[in-house]
N, C-alpha and C. Protein backbone atom coordinates (compact mmCIF):
# COMPACT_ATOMS: atom_id res chain seq x y z
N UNK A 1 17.88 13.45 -33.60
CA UNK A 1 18.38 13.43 -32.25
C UNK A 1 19.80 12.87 -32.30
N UNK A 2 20.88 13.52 -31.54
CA UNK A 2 22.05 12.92 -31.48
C UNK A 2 22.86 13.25 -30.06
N UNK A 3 24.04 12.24 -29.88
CA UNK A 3 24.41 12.44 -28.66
C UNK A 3 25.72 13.53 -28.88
N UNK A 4 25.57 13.74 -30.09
CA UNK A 4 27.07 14.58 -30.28
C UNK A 4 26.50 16.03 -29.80
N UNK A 5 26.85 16.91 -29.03
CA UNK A 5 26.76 18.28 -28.46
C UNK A 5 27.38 19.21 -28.64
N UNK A 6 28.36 19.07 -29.51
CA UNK A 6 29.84 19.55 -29.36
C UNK A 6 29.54 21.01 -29.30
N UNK A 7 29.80 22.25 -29.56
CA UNK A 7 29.81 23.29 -29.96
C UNK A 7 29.36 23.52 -31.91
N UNK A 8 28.77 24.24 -32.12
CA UNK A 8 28.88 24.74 -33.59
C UNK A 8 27.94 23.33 -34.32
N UNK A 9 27.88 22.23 -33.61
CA UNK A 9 27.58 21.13 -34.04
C UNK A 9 25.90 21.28 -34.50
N UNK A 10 24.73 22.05 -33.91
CA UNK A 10 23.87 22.09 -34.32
C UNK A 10 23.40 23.20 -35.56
N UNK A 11 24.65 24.08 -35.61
CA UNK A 11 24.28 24.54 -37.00
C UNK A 11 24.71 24.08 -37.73
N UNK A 12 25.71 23.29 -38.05
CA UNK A 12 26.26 22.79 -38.89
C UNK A 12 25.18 21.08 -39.55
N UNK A 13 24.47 20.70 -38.50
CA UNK A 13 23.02 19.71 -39.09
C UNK A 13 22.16 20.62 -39.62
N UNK A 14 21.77 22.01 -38.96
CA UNK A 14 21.07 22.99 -39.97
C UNK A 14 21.23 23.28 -41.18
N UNK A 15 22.25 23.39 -41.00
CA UNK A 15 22.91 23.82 -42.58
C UNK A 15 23.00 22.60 -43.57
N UNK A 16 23.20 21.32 -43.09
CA UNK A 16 22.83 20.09 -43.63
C UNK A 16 21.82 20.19 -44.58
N UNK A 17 20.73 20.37 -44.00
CA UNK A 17 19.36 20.34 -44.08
C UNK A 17 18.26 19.52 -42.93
N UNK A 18 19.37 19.42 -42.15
CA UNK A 18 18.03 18.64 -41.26
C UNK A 18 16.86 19.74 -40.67
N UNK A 19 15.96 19.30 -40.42
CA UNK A 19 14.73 20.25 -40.14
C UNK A 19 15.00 20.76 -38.58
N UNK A 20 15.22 19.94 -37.47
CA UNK A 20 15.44 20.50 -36.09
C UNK A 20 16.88 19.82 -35.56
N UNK A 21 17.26 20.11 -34.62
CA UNK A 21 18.20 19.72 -33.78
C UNK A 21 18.08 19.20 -32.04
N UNK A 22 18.02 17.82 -31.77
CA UNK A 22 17.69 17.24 -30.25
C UNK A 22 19.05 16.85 -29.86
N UNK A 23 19.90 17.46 -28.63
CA UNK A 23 20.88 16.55 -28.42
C UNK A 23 20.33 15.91 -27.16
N UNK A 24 21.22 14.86 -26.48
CA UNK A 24 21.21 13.94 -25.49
C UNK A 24 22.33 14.58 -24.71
N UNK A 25 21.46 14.58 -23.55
CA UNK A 25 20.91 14.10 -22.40
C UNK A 25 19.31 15.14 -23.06
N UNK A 26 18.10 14.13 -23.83
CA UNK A 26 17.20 15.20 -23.80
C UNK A 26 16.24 15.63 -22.50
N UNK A 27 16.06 16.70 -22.53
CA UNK A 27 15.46 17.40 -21.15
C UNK A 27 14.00 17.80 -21.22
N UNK A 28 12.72 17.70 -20.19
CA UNK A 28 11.91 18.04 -20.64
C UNK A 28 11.35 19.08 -21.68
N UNK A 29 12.14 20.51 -20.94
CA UNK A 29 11.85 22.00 -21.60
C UNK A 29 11.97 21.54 -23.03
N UNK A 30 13.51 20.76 -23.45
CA UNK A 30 13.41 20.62 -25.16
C UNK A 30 12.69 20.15 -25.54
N UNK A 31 12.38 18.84 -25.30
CA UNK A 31 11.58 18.41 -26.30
C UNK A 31 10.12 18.99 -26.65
N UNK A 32 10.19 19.25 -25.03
CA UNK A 32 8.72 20.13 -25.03
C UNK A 32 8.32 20.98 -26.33
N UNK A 33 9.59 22.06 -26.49
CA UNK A 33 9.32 23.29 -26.98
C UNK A 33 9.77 22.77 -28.82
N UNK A 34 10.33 21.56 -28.78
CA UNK A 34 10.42 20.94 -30.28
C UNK A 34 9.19 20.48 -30.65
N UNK A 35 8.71 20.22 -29.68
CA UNK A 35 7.15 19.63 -30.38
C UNK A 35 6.05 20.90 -30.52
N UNK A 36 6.33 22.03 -29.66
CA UNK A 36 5.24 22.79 -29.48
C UNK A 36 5.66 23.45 -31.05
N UNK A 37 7.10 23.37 -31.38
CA UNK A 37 7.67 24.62 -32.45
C UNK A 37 6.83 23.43 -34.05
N UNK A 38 7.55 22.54 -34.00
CA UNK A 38 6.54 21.54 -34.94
C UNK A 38 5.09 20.98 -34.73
N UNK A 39 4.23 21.20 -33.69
CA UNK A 39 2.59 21.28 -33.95
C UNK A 39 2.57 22.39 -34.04
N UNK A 40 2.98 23.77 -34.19
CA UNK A 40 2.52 24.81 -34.50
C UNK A 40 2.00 26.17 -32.90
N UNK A 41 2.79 25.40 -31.77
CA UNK A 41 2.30 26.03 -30.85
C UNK A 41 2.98 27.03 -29.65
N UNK A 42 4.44 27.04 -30.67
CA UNK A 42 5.49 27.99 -29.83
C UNK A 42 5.18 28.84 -29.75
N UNK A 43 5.63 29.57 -28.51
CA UNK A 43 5.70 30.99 -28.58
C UNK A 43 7.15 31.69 -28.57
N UNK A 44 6.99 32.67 -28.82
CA UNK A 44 8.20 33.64 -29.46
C UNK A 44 9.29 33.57 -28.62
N UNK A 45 10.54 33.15 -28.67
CA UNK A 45 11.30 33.36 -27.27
C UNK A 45 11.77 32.23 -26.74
N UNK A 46 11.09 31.10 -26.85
CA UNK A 46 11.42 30.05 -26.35
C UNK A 46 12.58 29.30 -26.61
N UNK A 47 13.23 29.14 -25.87
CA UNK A 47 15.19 27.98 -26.28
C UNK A 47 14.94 27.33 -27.31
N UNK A 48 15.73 26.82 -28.13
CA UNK A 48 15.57 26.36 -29.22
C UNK A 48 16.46 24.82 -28.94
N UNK A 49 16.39 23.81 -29.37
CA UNK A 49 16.71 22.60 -28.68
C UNK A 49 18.75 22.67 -29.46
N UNK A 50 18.71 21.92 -28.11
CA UNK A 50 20.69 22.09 -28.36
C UNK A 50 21.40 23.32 -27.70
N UNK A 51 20.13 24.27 -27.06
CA UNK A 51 21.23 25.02 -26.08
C UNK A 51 21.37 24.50 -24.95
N UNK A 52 20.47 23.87 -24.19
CA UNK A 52 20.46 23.49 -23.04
C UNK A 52 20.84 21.85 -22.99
N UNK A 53 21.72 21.19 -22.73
CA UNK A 53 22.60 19.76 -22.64
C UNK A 53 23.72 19.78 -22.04
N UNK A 54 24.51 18.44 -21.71
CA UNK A 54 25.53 17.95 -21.05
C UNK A 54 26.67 19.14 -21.16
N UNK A 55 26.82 19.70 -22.68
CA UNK A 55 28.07 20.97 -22.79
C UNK A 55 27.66 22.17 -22.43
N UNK A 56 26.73 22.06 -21.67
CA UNK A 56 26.68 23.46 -21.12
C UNK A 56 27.03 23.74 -19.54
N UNK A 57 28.03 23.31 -19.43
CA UNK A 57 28.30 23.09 -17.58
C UNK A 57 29.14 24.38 -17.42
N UNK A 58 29.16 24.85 -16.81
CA UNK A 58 29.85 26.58 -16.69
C UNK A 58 31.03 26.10 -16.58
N UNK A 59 31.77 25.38 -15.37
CA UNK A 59 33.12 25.28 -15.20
C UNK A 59 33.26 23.57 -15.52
N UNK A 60 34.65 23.25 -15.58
CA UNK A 60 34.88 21.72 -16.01
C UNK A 60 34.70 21.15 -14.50
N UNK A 61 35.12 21.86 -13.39
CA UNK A 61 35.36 21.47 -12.02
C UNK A 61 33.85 21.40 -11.54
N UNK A 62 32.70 22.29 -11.97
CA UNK A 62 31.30 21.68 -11.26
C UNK A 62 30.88 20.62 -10.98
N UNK A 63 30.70 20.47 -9.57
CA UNK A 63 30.16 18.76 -9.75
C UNK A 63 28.71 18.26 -10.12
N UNK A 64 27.85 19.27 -10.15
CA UNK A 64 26.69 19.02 -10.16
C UNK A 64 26.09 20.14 -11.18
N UNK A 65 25.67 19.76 -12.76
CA UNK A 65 24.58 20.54 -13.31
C UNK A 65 23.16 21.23 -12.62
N UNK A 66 23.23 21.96 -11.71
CA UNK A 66 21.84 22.72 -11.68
C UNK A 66 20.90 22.59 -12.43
N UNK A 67 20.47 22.73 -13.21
CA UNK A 67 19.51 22.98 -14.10
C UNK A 67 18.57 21.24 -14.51
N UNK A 68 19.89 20.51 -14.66
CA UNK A 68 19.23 18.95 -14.83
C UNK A 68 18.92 18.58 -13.36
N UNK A 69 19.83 18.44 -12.63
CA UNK A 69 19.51 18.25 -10.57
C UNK A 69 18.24 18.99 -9.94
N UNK A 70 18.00 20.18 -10.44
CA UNK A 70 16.68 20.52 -10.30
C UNK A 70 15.44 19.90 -10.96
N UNK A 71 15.38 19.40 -12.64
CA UNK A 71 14.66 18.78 -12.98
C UNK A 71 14.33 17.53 -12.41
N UNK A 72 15.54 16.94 -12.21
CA UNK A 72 15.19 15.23 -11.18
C UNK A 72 14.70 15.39 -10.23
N UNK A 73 14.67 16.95 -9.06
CA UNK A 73 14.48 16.71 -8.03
C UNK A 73 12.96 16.99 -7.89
N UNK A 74 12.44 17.61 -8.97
CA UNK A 74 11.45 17.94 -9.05
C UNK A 74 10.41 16.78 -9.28
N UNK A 75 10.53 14.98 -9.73
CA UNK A 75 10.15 14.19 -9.71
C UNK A 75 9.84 13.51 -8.24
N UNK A 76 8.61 12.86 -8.35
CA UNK A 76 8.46 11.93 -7.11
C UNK A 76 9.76 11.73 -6.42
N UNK A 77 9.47 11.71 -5.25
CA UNK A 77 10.31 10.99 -4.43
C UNK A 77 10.85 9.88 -4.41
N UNK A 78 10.11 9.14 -4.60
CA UNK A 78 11.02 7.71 -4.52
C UNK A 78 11.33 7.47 -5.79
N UNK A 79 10.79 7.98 -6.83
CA UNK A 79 11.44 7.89 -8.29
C UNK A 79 12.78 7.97 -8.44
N UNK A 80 12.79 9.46 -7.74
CA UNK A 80 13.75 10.05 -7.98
C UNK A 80 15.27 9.35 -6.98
N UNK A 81 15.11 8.45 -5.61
CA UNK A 81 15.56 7.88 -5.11
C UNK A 81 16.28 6.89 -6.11
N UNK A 82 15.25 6.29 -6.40
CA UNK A 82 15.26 5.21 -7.41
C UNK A 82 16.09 5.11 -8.84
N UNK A 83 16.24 6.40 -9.27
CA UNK A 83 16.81 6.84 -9.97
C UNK A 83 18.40 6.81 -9.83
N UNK A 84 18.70 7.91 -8.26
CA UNK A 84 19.57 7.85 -8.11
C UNK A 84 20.79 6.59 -7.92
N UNK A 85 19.79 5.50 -7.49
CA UNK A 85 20.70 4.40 -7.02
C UNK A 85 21.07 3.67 -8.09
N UNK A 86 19.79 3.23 -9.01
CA UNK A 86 20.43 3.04 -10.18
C UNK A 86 21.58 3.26 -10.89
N UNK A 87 21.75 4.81 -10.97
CA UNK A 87 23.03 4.78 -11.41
C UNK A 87 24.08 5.17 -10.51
N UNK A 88 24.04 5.08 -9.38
CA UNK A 88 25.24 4.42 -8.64
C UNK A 88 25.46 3.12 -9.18
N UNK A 89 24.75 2.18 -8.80
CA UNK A 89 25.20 0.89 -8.77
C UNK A 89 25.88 0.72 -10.42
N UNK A 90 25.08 1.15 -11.57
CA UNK A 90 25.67 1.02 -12.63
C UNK A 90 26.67 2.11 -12.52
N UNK A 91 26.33 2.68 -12.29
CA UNK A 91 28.41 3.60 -12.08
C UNK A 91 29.33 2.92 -11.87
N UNK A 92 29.07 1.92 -10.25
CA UNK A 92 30.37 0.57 -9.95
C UNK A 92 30.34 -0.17 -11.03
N UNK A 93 28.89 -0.42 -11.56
CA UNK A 93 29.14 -1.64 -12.75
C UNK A 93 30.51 -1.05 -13.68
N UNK A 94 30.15 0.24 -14.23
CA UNK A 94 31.02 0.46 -15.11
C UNK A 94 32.67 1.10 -14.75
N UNK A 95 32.76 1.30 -13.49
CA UNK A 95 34.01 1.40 -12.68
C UNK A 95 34.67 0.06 -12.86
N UNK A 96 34.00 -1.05 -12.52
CA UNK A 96 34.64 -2.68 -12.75
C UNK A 96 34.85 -3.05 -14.14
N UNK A 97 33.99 -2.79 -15.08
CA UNK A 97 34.31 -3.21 -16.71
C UNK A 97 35.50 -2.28 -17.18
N UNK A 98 35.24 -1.04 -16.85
CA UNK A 98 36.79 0.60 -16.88
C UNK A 98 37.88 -0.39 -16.94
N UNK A 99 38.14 -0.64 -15.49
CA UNK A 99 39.11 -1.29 -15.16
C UNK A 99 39.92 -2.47 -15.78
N UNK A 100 39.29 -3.49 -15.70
CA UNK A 100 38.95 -4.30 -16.33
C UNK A 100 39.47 -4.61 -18.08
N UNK A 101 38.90 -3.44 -18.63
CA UNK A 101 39.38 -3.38 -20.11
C UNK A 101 40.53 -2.50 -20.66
N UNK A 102 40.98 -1.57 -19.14
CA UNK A 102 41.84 -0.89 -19.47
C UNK A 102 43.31 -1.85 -19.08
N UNK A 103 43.05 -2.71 -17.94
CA UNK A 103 44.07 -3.70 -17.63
C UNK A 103 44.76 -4.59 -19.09
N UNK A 104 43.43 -4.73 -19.90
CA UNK A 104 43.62 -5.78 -20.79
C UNK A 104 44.21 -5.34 -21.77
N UNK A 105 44.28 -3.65 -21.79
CA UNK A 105 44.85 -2.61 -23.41
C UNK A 105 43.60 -2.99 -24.10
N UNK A 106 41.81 -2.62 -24.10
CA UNK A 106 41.01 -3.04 -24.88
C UNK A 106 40.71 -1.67 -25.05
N UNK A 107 41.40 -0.67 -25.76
CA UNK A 107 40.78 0.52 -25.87
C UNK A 107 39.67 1.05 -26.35
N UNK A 108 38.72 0.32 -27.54
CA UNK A 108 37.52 -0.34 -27.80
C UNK A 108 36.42 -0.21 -26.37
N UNK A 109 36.96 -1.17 -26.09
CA UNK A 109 35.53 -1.27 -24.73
C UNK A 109 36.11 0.19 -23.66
N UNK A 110 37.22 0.51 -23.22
CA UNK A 110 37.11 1.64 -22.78
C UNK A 110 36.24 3.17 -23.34
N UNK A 111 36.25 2.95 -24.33
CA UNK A 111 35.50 3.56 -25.08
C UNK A 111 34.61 4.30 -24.78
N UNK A 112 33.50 2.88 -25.21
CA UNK A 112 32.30 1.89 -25.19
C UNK A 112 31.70 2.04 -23.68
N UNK A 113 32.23 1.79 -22.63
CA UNK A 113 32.11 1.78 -21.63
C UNK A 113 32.11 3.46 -20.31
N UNK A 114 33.10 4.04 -20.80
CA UNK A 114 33.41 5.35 -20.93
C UNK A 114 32.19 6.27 -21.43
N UNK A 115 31.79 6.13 -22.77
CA UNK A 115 30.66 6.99 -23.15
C UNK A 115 29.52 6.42 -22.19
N UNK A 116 28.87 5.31 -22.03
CA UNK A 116 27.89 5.06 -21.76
C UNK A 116 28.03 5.78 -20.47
N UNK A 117 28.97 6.12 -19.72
CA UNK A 117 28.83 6.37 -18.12
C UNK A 117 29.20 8.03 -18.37
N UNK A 118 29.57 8.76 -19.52
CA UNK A 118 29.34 9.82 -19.43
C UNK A 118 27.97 9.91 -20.23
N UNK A 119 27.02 9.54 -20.86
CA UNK A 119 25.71 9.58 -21.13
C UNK A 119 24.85 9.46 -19.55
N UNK A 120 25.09 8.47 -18.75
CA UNK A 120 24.03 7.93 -17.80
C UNK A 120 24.23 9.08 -16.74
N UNK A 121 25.30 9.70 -16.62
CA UNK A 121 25.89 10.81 -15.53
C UNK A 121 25.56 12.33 -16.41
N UNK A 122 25.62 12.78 -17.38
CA UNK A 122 24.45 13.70 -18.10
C UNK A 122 23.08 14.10 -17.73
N UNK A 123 23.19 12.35 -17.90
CA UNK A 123 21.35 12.47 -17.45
C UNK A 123 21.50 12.57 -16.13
N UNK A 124 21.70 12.59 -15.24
CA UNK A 124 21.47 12.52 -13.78
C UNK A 124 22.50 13.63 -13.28
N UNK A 125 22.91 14.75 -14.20
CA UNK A 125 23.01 16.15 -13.54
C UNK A 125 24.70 16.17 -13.21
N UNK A 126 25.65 14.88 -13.26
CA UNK A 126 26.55 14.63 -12.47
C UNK A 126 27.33 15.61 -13.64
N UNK A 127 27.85 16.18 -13.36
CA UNK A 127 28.85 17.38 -14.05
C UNK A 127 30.35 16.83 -14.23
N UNK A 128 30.95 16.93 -12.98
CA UNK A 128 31.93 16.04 -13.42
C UNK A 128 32.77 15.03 -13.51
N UNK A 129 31.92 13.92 -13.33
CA UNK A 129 31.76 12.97 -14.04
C UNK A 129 31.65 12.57 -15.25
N UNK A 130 30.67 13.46 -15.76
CA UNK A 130 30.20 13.65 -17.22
C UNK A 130 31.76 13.96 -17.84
N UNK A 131 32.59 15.17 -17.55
CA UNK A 131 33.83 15.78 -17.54
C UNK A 131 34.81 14.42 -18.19
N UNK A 132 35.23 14.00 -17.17
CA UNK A 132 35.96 12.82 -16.57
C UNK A 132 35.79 11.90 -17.32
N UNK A 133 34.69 11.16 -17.62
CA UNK A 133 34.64 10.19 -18.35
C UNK A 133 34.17 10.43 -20.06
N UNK A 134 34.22 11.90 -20.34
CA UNK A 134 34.74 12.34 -21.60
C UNK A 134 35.78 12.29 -21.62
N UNK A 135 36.78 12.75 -21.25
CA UNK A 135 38.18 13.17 -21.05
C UNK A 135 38.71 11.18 -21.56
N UNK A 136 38.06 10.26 -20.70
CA UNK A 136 38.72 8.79 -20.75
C UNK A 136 38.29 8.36 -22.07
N UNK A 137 37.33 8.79 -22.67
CA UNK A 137 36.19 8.08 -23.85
C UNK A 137 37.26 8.82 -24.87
N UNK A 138 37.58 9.88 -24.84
CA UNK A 138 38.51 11.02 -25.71
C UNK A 138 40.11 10.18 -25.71
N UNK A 139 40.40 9.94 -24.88
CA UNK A 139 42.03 9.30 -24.91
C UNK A 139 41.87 7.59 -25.26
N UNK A 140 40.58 6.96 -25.25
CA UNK A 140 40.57 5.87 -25.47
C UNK A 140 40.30 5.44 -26.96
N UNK A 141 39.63 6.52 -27.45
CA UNK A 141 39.29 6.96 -28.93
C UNK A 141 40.48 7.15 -29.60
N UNK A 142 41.63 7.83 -29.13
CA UNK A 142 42.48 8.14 -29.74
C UNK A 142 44.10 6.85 -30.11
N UNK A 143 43.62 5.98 -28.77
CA UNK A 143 44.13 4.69 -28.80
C UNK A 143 45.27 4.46 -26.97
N UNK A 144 45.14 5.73 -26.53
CA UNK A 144 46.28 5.91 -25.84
C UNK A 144 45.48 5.94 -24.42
N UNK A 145 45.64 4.82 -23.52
CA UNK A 145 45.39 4.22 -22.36
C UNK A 145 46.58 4.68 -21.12
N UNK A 146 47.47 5.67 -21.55
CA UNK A 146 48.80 5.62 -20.89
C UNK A 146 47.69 6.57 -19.45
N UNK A 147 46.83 7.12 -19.39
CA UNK A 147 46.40 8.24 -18.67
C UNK A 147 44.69 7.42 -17.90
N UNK A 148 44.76 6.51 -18.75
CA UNK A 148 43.67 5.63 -18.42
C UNK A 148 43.39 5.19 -16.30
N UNK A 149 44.40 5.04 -15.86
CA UNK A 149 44.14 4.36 -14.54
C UNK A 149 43.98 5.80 -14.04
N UNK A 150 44.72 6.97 -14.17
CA UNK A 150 44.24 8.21 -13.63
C UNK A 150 43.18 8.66 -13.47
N UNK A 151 42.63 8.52 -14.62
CA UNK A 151 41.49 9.22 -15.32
C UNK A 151 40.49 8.46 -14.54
N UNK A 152 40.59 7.25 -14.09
CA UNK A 152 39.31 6.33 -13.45
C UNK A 152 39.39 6.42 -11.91
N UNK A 153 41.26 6.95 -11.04
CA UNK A 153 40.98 7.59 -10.42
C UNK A 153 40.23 8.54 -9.92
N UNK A 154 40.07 9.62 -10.78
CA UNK A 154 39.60 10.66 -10.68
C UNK A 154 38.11 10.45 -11.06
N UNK A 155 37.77 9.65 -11.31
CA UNK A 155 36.56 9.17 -11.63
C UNK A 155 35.45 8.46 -10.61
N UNK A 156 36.22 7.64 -9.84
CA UNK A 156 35.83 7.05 -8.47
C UNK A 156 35.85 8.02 -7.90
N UNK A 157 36.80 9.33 -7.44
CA UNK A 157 36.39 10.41 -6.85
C UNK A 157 35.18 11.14 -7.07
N UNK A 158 35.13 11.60 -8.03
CA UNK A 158 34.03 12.44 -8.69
C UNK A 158 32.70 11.58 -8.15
N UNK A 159 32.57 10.58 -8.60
CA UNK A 159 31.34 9.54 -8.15
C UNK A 159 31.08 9.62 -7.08
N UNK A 160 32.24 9.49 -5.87
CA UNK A 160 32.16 9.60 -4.54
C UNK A 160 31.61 11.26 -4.26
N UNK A 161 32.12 12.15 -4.21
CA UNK A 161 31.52 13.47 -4.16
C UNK A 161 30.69 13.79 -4.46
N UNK A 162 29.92 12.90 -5.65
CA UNK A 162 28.46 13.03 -6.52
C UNK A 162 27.37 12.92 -5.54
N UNK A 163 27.69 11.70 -4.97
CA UNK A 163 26.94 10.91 -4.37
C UNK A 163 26.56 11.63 -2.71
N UNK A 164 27.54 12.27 -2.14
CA UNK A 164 27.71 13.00 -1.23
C UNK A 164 26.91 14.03 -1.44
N UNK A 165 26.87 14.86 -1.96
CA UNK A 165 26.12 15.99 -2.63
C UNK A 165 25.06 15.55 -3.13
N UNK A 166 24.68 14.75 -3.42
CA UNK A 166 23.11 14.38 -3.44
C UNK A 166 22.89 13.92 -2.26
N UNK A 167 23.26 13.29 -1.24
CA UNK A 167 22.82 12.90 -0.03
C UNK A 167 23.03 14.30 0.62
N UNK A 168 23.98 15.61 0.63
CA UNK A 168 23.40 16.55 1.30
C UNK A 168 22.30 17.21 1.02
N UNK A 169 22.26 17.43 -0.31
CA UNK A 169 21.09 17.65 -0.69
C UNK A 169 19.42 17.51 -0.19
N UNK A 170 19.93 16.14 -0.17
CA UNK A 170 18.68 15.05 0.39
C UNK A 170 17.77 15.49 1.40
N UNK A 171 19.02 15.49 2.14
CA UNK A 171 18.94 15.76 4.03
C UNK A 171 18.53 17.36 4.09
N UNK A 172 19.18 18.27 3.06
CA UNK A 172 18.53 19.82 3.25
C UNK A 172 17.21 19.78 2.51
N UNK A 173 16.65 18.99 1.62
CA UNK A 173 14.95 19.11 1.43
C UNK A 173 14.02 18.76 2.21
N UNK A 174 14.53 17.26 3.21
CA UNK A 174 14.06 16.96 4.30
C UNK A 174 13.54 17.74 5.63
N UNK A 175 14.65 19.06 5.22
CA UNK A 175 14.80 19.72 6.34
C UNK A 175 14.18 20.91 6.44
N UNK A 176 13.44 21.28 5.03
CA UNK A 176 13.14 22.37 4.68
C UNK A 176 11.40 21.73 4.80
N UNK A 177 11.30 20.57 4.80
CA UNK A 177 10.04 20.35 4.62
C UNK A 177 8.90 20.28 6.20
């Protein structure tokens, strides 16, 4: 299992020799169909794990993965509430540490801080976000913070619109019910 997704990246562990390929954000369908393919119980046809993850967002501008936003929504209700707020609130958490370490030139913890909030926004469908705080994890890696306060601009945006769009959301299942 790895969080790297990149493109080309899971044949190239094939070709390694590793036996399967799991990336992160893992999703039910994969793992599902990794376990059914290793107990012996796939059937013919089925996705093979590493097509479906965080790099598969059609446009960079989507704000919302379909495919994962449908899986969450498909959980309990208040789980899935529960879920959501969570990582709001750790979203601000990591909006304040962003800041914070980018003030200080700690390009290290921008990083650090950066990946974890494009991992936690993966999992929870947020598209671009996920985007965005690759883009900061990518320039902070490289050492160069000059694009850093932008980038977290655009980041508090994205969050804000996230969050909006799941609350319309909300209100149109409510409404349908």
């Amino acid at each position: 299992m790895t969080a790297n997704s990149m493109k080309g990246e899971r044949e190239r562990c094939l070709a390694a020799g590793m036996d399967d390929y799991l990336s992160k954000p893992l999703r039910n369908r994969t793992l599902t169909d990794a376990l059914a393919r290793w107990l012996g119980s796939a059937s013919d046809g089925d996705p093979t794990p590493g097509e479906a993850g965080a790099g598969d967002v059609d446009e960079a501008s989507q704000l919302l993965h379909e495919p994962v936003v449908a899986e969450l929504e498909a959980l309990d209700g208040e789980l899935f509430a529960s879920l959501l707020s969570l990582y709001f609130d750790e979203a601000e958490e990591h909006m304040s540490v962003l800041r914070d370490a980018a003030t200080k030139g700690d390009d290290l913890a921008v990083a650090r801080r950066a990946h974890q909030l494009k991992g936690a926004s993966a999992t929870m469908g947020a598209a671009l976000v996920t985007q965005i705080a690759s883009e900061l994890e990518t320039a902070a890696k490289s050492g160069d913070l000059s694009c850093a306060n932008a980038l977290m601009d655009r980041l508090r945006s994205a969050l804000a619109q996230t969050a909006a769009a799941y609350r319309t959301r909300d209100a149109a299942r409510h409404q349908a019910v």
